[in-house]
Protein backbone atom coordinates (compact mmCIF):
# COMPACT_ATOMS: atom_id res chain seq x y z
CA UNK A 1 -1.94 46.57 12.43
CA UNK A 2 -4.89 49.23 12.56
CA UNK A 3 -7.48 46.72 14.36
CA UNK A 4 -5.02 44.95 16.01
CA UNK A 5 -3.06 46.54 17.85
CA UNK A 6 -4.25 50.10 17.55
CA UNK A 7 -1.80 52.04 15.65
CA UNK A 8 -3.77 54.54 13.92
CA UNK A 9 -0.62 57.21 13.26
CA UNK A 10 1.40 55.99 10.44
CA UNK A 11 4.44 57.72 9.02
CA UNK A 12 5.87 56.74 5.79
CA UNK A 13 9.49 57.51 3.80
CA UNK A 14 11.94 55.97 2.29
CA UNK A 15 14.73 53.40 3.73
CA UNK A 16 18.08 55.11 4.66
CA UNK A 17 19.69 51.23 4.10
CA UNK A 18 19.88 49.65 1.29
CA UNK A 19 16.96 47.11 -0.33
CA UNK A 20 16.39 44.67 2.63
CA UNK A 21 17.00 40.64 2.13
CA UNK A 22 15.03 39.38 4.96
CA UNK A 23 12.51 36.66 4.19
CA UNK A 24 10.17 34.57 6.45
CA UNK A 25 10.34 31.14 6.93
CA UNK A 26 8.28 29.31 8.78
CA UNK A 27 10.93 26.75 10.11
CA UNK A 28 13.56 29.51 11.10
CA UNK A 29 11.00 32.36 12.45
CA UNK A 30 8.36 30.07 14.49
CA UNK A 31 9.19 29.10 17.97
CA UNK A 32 7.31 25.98 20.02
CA UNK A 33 8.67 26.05 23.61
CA UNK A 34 7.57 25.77 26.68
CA UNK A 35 6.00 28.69 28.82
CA UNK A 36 9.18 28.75 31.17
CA UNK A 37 11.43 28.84 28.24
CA UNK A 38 9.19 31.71 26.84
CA UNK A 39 11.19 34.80 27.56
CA UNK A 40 14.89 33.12 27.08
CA UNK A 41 13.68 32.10 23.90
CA UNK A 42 12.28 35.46 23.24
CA UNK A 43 15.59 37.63 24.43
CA UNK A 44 17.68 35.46 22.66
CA UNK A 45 16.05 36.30 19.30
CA UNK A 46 16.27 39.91 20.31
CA UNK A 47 20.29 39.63 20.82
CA UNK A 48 20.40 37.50 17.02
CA UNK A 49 18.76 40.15 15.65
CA UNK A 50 20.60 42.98 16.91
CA UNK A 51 23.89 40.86 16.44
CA UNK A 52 23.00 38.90 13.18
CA UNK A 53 20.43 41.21 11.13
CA UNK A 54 21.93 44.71 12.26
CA UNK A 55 26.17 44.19 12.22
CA UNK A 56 26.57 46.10 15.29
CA UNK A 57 24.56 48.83 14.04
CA UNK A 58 22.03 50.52 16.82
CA UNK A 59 18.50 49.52 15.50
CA UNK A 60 15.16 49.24 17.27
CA UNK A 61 13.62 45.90 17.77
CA UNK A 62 9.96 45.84 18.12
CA UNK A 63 8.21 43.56 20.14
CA UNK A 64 4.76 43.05 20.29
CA UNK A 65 2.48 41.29 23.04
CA UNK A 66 -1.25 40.42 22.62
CA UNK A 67 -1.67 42.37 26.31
CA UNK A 68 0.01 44.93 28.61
CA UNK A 69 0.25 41.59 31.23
CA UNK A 70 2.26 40.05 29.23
CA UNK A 71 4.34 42.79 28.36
CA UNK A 72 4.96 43.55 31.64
CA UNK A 73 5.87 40.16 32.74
CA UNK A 74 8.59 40.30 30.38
CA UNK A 75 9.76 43.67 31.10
CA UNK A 76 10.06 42.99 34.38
CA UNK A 77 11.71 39.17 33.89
CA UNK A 78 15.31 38.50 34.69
CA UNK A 79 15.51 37.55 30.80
CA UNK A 80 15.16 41.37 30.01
CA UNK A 81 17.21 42.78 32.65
CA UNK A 82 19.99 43.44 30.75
CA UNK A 83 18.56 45.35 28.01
CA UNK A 84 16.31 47.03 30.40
CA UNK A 85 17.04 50.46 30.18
CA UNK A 86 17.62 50.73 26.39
CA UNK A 87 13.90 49.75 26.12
CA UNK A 88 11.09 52.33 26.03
CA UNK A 89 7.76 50.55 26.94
CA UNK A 90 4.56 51.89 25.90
CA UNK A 91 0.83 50.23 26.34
């Protein structure tokens, strides 16, 4: 994360949930699609995991793009409109 994407301030303690059961699979967690079906692809895993993975709880979602272009393009997308101004944007 360091090298990356810069993150050099780390803060550490322990979960306020219980032990998590997420796991990663490659067939449920990686997306093909096509560029123009980028972002709906990419809000709609935002609302499954705030619906799904968080029962109605309020929990951040992080989102991380390779550059502040493409962040912006999706910030400023019709896709993200609605969650707009819960987001907090930072380069």
């Amino acid at each position: 994360m360091e090298k990356e994407y810069h993150i050099s301030k780390y803060t550490y303690m322990p979960s306020l949930f219980s032990k998590n059961q997420l796991a990663f699979t490659e067939k449920a967690d990686i997306f093909i699609v096509d560029e123009n079906d980028y972002f709906i692809t990419l809000k709609k895993e935002i609302d499954n995991w705030l619906v799904e993975k968080t029962q109605g709880a309020k929990r951040a979602v992080l989102v991380f793009f390779e550059t502040k272009k493409q962040l912006m393009e999706f910030y400023e997308s019709p896709n993200f409109s609605e969650i707009k101004y819960d987001a907090i944007c930072n380069d």
